[in-house]
Protein backbone atom coordinates (compact mmCIF):
# COMPACT_ATOMS: atom_id res chain seq x y z
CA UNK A 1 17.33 -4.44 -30.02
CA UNK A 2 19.95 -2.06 -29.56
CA UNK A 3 21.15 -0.38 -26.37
CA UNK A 4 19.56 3.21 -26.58
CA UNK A 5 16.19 1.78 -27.42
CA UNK A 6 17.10 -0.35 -24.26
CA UNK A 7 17.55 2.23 -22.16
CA UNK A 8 14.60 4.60 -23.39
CA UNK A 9 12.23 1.96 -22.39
CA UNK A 10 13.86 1.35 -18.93
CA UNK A 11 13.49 5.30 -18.92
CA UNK A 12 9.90 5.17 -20.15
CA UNK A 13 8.89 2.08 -17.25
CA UNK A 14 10.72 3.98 -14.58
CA UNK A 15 8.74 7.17 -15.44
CA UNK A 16 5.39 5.71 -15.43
CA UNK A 17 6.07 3.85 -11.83
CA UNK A 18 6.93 7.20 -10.57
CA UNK A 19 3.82 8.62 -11.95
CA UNK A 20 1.58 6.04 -10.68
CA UNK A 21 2.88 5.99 -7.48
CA UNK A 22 2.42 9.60 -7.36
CA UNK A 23 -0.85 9.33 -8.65
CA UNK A 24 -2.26 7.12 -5.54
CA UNK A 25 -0.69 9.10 -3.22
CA UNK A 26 -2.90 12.03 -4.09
CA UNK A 27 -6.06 10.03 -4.91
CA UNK A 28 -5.57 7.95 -1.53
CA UNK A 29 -3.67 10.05 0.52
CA UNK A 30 -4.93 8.12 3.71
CA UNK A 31 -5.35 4.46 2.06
CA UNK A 32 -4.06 1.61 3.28
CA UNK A 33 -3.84 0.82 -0.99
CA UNK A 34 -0.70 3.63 -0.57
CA UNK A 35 0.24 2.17 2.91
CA UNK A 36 1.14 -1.08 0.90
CA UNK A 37 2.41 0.18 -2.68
CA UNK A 38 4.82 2.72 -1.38
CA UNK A 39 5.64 0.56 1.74
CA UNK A 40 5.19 3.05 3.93
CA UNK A 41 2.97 3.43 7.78
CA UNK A 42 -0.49 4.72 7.50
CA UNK A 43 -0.42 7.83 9.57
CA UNK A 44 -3.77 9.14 10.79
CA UNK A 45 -3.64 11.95 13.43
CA UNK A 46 -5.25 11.02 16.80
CA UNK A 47 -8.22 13.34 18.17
CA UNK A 48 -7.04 16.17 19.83
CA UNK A 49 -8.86 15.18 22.73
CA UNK A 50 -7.67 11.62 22.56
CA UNK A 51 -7.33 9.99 25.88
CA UNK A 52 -7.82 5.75 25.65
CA UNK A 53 -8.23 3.65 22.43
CA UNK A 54 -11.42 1.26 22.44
CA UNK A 55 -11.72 -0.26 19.29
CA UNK A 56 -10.50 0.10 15.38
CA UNK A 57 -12.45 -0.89 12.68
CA UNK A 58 -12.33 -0.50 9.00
CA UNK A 59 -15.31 -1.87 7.13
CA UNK A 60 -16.23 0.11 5.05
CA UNK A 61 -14.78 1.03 1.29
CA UNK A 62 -12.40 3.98 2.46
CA UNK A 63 -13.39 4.69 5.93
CA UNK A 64 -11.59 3.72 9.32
CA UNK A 65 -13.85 4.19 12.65
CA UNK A 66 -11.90 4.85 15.96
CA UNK A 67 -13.94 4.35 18.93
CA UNK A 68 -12.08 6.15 21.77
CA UNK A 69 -12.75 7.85 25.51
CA UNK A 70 -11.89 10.99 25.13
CA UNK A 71 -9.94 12.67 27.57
CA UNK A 72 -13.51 14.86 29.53
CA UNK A 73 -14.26 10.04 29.65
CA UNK A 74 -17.06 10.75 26.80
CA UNK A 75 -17.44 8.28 24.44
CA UNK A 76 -16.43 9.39 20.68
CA UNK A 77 -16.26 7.89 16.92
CA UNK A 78 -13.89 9.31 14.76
CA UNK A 79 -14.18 8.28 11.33
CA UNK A 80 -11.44 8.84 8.58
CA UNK A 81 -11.86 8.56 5.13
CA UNK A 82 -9.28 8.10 2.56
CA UNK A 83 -9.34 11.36 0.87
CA UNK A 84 -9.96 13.18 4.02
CA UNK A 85 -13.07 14.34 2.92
CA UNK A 86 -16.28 14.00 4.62
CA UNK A 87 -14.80 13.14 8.48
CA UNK A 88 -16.97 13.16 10.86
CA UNK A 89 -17.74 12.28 14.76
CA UNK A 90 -19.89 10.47 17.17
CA UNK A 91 -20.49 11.61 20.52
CA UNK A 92 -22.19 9.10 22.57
CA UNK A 93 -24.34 11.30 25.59
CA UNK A 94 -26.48 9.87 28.40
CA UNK A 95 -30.08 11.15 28.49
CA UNK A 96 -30.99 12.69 31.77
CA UNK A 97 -33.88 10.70 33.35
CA UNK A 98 -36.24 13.02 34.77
């Protein structure tokens, strides 16, 4: 094996890391699969109206439920997904008794 065929394939394995890691980025952006390959903190933006944590769970494939008092002391679910597609909320009311 001689050195420029050496070199090409070093070229050739450093390319296609680059492009996989690129790759999951953009299919995961919010993954905890990217969190780990590119060694980097899972950033997931708080509720605007954010005021006390109560519990973090992520049990499902691709979704992360924050269960939080928000900052009027209802009782929300926020739940992020890993393409940041689909989010939604839970708003926990009382029902008036009558």
């Amino acid at each position: 094996m001689n050195s420029s065929s050496g070199i090409g394939t070093i070229i050739l394995v450093v390319a296609f890391s680059i492009v996989v890691t690129a790759g999951i980025g953009m299919l995961a952006p919010n993954s905890r699969m990217e969190s780990r390959l590119m060694g980097s903190d899972l950033a997931l933006e708080l509720p605007k109206d954010f005021a006390k944590p109560i519990s973090f769970a992520s049990g499902r494939e691709g979704e992360k439920d924050l269960m939080y008092v928000s900052t009027d002391g209802t009782l929300k679910v926020k739940t992020y997904t890993d393409w940041s597609l689909m989010e939604s909320s839970i708003v926990f009311v009382k029902k008036n008794s009558k």
